[in-house]
C-alpha atoms as a PDB file:
ATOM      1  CA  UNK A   1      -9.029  -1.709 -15.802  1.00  0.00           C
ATOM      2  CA  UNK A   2     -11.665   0.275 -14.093  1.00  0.00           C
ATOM      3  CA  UNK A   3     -11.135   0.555  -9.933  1.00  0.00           C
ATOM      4  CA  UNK A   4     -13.718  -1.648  -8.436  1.00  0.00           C
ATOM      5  CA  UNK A   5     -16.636   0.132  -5.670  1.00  0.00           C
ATOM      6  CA  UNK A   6     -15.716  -1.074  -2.538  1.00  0.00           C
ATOM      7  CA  UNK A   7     -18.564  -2.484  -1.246  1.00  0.00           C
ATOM      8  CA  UNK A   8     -20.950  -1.102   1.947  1.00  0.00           C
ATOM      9  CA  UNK A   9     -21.963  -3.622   4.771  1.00  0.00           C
ATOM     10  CA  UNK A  10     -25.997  -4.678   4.823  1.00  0.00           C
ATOM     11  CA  UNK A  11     -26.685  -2.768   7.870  1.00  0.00           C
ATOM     12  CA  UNK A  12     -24.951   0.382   6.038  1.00  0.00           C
ATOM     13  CA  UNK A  13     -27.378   0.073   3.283  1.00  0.00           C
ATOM     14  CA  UNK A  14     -30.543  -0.863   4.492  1.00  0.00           C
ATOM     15  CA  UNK A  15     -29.983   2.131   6.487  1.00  0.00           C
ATOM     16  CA  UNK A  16     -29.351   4.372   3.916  1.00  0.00           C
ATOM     17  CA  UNK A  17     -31.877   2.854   1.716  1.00  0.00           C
ATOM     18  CA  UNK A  18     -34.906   3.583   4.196  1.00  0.00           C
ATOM     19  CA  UNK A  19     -34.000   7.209   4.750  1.00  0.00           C
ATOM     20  CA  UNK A  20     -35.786   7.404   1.594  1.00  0.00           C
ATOM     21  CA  UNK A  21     -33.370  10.055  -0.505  1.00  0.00           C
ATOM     22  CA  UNK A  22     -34.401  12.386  -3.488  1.00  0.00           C
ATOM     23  CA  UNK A  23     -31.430  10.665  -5.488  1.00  0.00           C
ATOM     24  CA  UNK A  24     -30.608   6.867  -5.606  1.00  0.00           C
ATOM     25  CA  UNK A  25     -26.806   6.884  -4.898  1.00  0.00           C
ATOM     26  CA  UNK A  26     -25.576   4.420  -7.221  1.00  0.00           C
ATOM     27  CA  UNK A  27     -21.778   5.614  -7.384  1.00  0.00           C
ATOM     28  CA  UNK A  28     -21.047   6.882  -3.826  1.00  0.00           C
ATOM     29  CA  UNK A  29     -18.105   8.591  -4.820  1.00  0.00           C
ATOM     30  CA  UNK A  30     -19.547  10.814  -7.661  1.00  0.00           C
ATOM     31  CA  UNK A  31     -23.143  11.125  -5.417  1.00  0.00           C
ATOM     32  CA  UNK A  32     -21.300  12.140  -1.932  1.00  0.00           C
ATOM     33  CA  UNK A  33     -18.685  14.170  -3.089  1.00  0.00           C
ATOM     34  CA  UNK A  34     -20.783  17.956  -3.249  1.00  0.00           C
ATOM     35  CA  UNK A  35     -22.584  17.071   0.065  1.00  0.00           C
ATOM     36  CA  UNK A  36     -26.106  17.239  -0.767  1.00  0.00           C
ATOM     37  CA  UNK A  37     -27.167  13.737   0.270  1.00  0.00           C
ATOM     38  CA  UNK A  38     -25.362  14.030   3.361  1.00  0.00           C
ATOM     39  CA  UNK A  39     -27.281  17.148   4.047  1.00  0.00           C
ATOM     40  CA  UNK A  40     -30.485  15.361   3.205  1.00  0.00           C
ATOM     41  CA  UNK A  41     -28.862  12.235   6.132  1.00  0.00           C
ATOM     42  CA  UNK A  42     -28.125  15.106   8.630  1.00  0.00           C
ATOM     43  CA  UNK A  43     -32.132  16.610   7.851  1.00  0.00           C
ATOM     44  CA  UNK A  44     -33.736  13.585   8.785  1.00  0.00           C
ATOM     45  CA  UNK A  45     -32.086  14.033  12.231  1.00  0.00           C
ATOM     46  CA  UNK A  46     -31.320  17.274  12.881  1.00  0.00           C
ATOM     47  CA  UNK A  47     -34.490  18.970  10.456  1.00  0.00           C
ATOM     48  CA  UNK A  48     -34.510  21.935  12.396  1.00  0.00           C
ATOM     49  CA  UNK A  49     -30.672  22.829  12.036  1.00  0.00           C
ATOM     50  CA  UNK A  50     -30.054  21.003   8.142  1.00  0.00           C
ATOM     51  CA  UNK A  51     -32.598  22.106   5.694  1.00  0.00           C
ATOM     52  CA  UNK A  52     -31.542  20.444   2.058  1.00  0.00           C
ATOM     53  CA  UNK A  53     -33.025  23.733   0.596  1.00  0.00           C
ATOM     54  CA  UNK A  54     -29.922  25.368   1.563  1.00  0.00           C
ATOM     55  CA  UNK A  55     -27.696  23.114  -0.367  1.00  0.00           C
ATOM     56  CA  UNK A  56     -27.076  23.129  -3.904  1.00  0.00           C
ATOM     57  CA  UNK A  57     -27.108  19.289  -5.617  1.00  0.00           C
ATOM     58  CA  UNK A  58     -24.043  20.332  -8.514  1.00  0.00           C
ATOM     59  CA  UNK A  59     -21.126  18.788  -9.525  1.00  0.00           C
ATOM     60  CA  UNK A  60     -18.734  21.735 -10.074  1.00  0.00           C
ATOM     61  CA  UNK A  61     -15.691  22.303  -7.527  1.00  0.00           C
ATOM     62  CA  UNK A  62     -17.306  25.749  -5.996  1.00  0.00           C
ATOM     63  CA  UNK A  63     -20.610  23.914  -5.003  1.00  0.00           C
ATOM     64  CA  UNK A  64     -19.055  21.234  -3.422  1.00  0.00           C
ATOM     65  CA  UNK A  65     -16.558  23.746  -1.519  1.00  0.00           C
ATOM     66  CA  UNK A  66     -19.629  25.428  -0.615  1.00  0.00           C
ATOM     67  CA  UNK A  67     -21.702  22.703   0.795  1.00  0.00           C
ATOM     68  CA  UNK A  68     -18.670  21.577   2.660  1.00  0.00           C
ATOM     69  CA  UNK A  69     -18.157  24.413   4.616  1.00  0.00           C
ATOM     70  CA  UNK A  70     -21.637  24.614   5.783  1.00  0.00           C
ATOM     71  CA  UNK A  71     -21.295  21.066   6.753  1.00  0.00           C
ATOM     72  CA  UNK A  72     -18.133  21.459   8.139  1.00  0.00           C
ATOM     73  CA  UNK A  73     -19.593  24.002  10.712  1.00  0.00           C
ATOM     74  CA  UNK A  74     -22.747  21.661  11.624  1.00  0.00           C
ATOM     75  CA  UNK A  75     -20.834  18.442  12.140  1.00  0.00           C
ATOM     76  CA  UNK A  76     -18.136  20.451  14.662  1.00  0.00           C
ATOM     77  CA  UNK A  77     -20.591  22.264  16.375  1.00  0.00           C
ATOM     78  CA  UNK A  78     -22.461  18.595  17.647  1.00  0.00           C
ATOM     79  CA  UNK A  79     -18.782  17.106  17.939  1.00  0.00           C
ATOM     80  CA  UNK A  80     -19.200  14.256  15.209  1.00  0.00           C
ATOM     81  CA  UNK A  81     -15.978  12.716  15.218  1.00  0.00           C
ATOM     82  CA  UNK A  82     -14.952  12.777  11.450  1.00  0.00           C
ATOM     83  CA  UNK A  83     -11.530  12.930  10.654  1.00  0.00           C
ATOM     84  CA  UNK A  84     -10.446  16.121   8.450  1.00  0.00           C
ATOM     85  CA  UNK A  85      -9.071  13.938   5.309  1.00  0.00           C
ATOM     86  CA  UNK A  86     -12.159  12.263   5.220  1.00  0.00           C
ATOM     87  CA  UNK A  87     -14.004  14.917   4.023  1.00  0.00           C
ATOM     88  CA  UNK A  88     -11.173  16.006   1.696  1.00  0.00           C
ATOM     89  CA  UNK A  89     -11.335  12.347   0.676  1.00  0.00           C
ATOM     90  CA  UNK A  90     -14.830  13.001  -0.322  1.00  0.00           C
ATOM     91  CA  UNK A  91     -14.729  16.167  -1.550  1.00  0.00           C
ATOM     92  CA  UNK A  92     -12.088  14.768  -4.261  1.00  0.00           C
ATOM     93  CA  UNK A  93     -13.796  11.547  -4.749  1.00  0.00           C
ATOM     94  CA  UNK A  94     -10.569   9.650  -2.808  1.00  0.00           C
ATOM     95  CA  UNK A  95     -11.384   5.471  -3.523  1.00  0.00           C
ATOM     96  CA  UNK A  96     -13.209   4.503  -0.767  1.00  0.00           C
ATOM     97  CA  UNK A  97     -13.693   7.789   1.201  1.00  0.00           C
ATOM     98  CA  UNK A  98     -17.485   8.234   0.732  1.00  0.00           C
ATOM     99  CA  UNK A  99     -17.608   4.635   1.941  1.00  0.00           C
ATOM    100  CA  UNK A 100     -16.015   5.155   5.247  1.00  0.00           C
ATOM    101  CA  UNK A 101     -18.224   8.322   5.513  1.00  0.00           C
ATOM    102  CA  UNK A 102     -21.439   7.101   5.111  1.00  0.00           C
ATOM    103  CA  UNK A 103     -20.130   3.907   7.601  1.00  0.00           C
ATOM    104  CA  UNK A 104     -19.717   6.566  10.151  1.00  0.00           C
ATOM    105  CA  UNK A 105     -22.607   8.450  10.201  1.00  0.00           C
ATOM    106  CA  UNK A 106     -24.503   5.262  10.454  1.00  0.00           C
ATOM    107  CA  UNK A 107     -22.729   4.721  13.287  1.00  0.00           C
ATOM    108  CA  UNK A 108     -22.951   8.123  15.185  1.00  0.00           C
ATOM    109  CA  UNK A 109     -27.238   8.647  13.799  1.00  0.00           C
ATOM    110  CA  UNK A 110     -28.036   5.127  14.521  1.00  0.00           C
ATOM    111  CA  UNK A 111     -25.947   4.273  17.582  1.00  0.00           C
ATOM    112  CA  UNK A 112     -26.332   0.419  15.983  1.00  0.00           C
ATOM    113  CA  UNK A 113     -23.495  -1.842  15.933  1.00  0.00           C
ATOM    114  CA  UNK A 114     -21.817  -2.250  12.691  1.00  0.00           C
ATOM    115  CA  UNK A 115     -18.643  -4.245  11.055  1.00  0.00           C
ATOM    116  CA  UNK A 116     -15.735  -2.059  12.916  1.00  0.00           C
ATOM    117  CA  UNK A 117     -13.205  -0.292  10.586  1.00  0.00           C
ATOM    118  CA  UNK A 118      -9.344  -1.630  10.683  1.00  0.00           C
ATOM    119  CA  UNK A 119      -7.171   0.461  12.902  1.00  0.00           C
ATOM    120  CA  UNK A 120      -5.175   2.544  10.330  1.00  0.00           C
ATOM    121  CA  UNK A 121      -4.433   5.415   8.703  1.00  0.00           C
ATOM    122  CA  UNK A 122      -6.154   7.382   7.099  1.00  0.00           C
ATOM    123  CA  UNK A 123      -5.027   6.551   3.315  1.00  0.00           C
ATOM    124  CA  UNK A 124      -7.208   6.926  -0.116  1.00  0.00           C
ATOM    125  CA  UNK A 125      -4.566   5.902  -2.374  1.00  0.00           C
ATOM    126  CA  UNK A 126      -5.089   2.727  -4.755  1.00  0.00           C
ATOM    127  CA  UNK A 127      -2.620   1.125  -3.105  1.00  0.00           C
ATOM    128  CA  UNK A 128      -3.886  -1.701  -2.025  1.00  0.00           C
ATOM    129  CA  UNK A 129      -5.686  -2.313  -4.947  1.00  0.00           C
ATOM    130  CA  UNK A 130      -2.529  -2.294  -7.541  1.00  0.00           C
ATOM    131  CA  UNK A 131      -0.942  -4.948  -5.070  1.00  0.00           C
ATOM    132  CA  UNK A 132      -4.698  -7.459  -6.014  1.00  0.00           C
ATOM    133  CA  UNK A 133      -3.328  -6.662  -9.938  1.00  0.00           C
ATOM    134  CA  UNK A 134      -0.818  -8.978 -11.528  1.00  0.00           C
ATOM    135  CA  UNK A 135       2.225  -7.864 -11.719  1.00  0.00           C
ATOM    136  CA  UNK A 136       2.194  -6.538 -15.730  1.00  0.00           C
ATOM    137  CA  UNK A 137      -0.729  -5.160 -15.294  1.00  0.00           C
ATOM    138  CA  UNK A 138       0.282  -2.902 -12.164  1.00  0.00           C
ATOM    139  CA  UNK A 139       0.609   1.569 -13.019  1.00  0.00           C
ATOM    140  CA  UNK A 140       3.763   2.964 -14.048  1.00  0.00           C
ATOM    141  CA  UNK A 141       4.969   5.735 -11.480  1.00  0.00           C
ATOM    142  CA  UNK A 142       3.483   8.798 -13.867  1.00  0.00           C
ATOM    143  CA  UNK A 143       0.275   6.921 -14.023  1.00  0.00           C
ATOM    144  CA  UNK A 144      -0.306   6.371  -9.929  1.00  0.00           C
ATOM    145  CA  UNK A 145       0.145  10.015  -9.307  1.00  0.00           C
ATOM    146  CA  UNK A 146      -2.215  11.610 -12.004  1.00  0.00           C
ATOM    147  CA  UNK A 147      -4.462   8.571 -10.457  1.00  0.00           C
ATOM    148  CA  UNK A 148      -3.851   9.733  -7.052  1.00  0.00           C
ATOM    149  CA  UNK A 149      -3.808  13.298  -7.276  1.00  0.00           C
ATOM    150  CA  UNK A 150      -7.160  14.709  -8.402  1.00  0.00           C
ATOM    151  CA  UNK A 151      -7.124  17.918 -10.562  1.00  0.00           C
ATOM    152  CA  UNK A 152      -9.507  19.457  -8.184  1.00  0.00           C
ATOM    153  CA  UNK A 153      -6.988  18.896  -4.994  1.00  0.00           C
ATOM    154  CA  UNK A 154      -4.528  21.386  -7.107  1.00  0.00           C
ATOM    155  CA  UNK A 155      -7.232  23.839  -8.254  1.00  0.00           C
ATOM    156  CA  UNK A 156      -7.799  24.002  -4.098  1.00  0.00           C
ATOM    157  CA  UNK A 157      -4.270  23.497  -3.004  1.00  0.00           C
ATOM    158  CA  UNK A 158      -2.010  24.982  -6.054  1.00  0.00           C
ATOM    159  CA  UNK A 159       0.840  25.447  -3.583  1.00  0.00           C
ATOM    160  CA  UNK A 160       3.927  23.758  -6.074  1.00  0.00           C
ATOM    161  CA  UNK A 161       5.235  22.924  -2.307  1.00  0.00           C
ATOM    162  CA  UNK A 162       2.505  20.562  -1.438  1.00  0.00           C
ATOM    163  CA  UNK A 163       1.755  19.037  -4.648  1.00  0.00           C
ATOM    164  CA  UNK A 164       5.791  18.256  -4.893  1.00  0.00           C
ATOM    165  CA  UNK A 165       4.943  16.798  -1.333  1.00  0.00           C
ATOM    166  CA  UNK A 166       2.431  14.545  -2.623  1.00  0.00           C
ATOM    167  CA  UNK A 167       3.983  13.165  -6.001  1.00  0.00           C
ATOM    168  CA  UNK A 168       6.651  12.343  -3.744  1.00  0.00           C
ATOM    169  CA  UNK A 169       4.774  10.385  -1.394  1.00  0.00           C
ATOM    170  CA  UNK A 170       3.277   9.023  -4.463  1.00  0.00           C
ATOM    171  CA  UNK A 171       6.635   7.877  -6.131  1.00  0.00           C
ATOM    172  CA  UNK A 172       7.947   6.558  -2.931  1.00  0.00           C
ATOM    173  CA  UNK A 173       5.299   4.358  -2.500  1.00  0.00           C
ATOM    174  CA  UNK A 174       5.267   2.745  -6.076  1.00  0.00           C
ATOM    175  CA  UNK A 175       9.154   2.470  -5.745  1.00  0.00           C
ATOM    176  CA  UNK A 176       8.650   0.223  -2.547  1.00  0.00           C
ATOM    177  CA  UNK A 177       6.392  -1.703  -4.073  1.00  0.00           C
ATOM    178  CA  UNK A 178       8.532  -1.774  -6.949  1.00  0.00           C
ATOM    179  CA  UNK A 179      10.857  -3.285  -4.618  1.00  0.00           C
ATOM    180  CA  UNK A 180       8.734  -5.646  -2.813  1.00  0.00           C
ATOM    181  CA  UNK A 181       8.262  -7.218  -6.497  1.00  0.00           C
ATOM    182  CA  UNK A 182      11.596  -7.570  -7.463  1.00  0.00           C
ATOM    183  CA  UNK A 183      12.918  -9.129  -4.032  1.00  0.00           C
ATOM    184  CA  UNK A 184       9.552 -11.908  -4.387  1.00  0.00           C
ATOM    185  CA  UNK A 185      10.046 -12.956  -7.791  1.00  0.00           C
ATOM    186  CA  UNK A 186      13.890 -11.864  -8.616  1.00  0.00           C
ATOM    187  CA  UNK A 187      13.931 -14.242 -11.584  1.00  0.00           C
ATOM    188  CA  UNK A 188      11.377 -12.580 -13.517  1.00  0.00           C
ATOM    189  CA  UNK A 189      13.886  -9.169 -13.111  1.00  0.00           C
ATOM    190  CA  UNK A 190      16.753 -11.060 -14.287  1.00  0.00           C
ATOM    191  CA  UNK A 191      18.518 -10.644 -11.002  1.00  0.00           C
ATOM    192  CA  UNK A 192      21.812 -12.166  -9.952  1.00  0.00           C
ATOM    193  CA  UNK A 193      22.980 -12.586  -6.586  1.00  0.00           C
ATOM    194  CA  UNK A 194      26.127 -10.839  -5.613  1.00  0.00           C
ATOM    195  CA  UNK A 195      28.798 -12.543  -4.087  1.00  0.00           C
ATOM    196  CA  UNK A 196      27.944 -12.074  -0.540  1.00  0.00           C
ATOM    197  CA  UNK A 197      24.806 -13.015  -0.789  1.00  0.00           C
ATOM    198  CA  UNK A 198      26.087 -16.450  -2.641  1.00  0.00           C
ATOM    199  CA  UNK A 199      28.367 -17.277   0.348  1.00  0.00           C
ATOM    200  CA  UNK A 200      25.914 -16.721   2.842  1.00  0.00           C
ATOM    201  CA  UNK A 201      23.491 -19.368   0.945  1.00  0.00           C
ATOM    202  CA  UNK A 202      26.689 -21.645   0.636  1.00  0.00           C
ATOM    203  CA  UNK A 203      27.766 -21.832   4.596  1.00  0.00           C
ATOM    204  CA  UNK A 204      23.522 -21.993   5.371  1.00  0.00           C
ATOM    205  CA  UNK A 205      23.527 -25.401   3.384  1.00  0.00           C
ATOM    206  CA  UNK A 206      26.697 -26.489   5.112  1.00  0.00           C
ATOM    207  CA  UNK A 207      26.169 -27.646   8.852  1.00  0.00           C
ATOM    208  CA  UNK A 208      27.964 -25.541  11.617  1.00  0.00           C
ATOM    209  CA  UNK A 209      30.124 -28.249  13.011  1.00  0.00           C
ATOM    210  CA  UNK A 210      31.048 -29.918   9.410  1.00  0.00           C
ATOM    211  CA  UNK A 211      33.949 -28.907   7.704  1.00  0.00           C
ATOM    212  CA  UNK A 212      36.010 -30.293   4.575  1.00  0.00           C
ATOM    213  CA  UNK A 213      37.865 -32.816   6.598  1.00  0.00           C
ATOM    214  CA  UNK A 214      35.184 -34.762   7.569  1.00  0.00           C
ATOM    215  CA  UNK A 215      33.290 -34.723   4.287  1.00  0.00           C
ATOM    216  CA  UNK A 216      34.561 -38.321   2.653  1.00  0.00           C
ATOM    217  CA  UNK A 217      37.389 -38.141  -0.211  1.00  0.00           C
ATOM    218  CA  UNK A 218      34.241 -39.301  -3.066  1.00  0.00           C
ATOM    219  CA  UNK A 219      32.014 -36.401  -2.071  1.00  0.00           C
ATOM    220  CA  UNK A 220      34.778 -33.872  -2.718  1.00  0.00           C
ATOM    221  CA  UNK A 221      34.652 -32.685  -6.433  1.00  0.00           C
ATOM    222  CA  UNK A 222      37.354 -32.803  -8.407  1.00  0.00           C
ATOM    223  CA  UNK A 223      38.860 -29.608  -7.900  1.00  0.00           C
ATOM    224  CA  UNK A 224      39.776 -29.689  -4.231  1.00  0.00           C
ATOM    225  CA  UNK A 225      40.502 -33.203  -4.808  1.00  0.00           C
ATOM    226  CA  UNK A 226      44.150 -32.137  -7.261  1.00  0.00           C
ATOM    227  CA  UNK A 227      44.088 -29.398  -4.600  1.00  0.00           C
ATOM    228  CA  UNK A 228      44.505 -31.457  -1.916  1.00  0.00           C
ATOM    229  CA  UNK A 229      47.130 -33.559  -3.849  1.00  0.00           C
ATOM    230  CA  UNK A 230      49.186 -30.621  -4.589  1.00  0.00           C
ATOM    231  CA  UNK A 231      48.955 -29.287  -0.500  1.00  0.00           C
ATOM    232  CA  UNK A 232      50.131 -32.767   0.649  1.00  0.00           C
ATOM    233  CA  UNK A 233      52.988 -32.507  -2.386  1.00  0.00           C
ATOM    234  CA  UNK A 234      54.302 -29.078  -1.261  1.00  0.00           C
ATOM    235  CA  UNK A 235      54.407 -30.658   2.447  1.00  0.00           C
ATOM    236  CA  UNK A 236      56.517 -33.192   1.797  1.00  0.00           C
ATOM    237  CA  UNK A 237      59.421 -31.157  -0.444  1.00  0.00           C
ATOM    238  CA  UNK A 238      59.564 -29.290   2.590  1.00  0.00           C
ATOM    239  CA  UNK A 239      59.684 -31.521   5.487  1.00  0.00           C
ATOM    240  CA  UNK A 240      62.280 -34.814   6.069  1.00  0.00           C
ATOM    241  CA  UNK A 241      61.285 -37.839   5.325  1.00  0.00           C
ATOM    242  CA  UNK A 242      60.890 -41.441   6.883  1.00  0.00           C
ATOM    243  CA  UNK A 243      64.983 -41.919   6.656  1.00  0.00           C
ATOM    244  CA  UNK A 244      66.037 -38.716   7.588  1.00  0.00           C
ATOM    245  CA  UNK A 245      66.912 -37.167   4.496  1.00  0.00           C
ATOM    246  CA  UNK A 246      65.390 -33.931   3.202  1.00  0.00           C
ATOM    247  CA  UNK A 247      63.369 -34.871  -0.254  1.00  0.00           C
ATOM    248  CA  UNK A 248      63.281 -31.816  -2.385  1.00  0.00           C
ATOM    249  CA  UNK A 249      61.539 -32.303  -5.513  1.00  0.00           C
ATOM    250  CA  UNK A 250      62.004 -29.803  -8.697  1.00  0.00           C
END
């Protein structure tokens, strides 16, 4: 099942839609990954500092490296606030990076109110779309980190350290959801609950103050009923009786 294209708000687009590009972006993940069209954003701005010439429109990983790094330079040298693993996000075609890209540099060019972002971090994983999957359709733990980590953020990065790093992160997070699963729906995983966690069901469904003594002699079950017989039996082997004598019974 194919990952879904998050969606831009109407401001976002009719914005980006009047700037009047060279190229139609119709997958903003493949079309803003090697930087070109944001060049072309920043030159209807800033024409005298961005000139599209400059950039190359390809789709290989030393063009897009390439445009980067000039971009890099403009954008920190007029202090856009754009978060480093956004443009990493971009560069590797992250879910949802290019999205929150363009969002932002509609909101730094235009200075017009849009839909505000959710306060959190920084995270292109498909996450939260394998938790909108049923449950046997959801990625094994080999397949969420070949989805996760793109072949171009090793060709950049081939450090074994920080790829380790990263299927790590990776596994941990499909183990906790793993985990999440099995505590919702423990039925479906064939899971038993141990002992302690039987008692502590049995005394919630008992009230604090009640106890067997008070619970009438027909609610008892059968069990602690021959119990109680033999208890009261053993007493009174052991203690005198109404006449004085001791009864002792074999």
């Amino acid at each position: 099942m194919a990952l879904r294209q998050p969606e831009l708000p109407r401001p976002v687009l009719r914005w980006l839609l009047s700037l009047g590009l060279s190229v139609s972006p119709r997958n903003y993940r493949r079309d803003f990954s090697n930087g070109y069209l944001v060049a072309e954003i920043l030159s209807r701005r800033f024409p005298a500092h961005v000139q599209p010439d400059s950039y190359r429109n390809g789709c290989s990983l030393a063009v897009k490296l390439d445009n980067w790094s000039r971009l890099r330079r403009f954008l920190a040298k007029h202090d856009f606030d754009i978060a480093h693993e956004l443009i990493e996000g971009t560069i590797h075609s992250k879910p949802g990076a290019a999205e929150r890209l363009l969002r932002q540099l509609c909101a730094a060019l235009t200075s017009g109110r849009i839909a505000s972002l959710p306060d959190r971090q920084v995270d292109f994983t498909d996450c939260c779309y394998q938790t909108q999957l049923p449950v046997a359709a959801r990625a094994t733990a080999s397949t969420a980190i070949r989805s996760n980590i793109r072949l171009t953020e090793v060709l950049v990065q081939p450090s074994i350290c920080v790829n380790r790093q990263k299927a790590i992160a990776i596994i941990n997070m499909h183990t906790g959801m793993r985990m999440q699963e099995r505590a919702e729906n423990p039925r479906r995983f064939n899971i038993k609950p141990s002992f302690g966690q039987r008692v502590v069901h049995h005394l919630d469904c008992i009230m604090p103050s009640a106890n067997t003594a008070s619970i009438p002699k027909e609610c008892l079950s059968p069990h602690k009923m021959e119990m109680k017989k033999v208890k009261s039996a053993n007493c009174d082997s052991f203690f005198p009786s109404e006449n004085g004598a001791a009864a002792f019974t074999l």
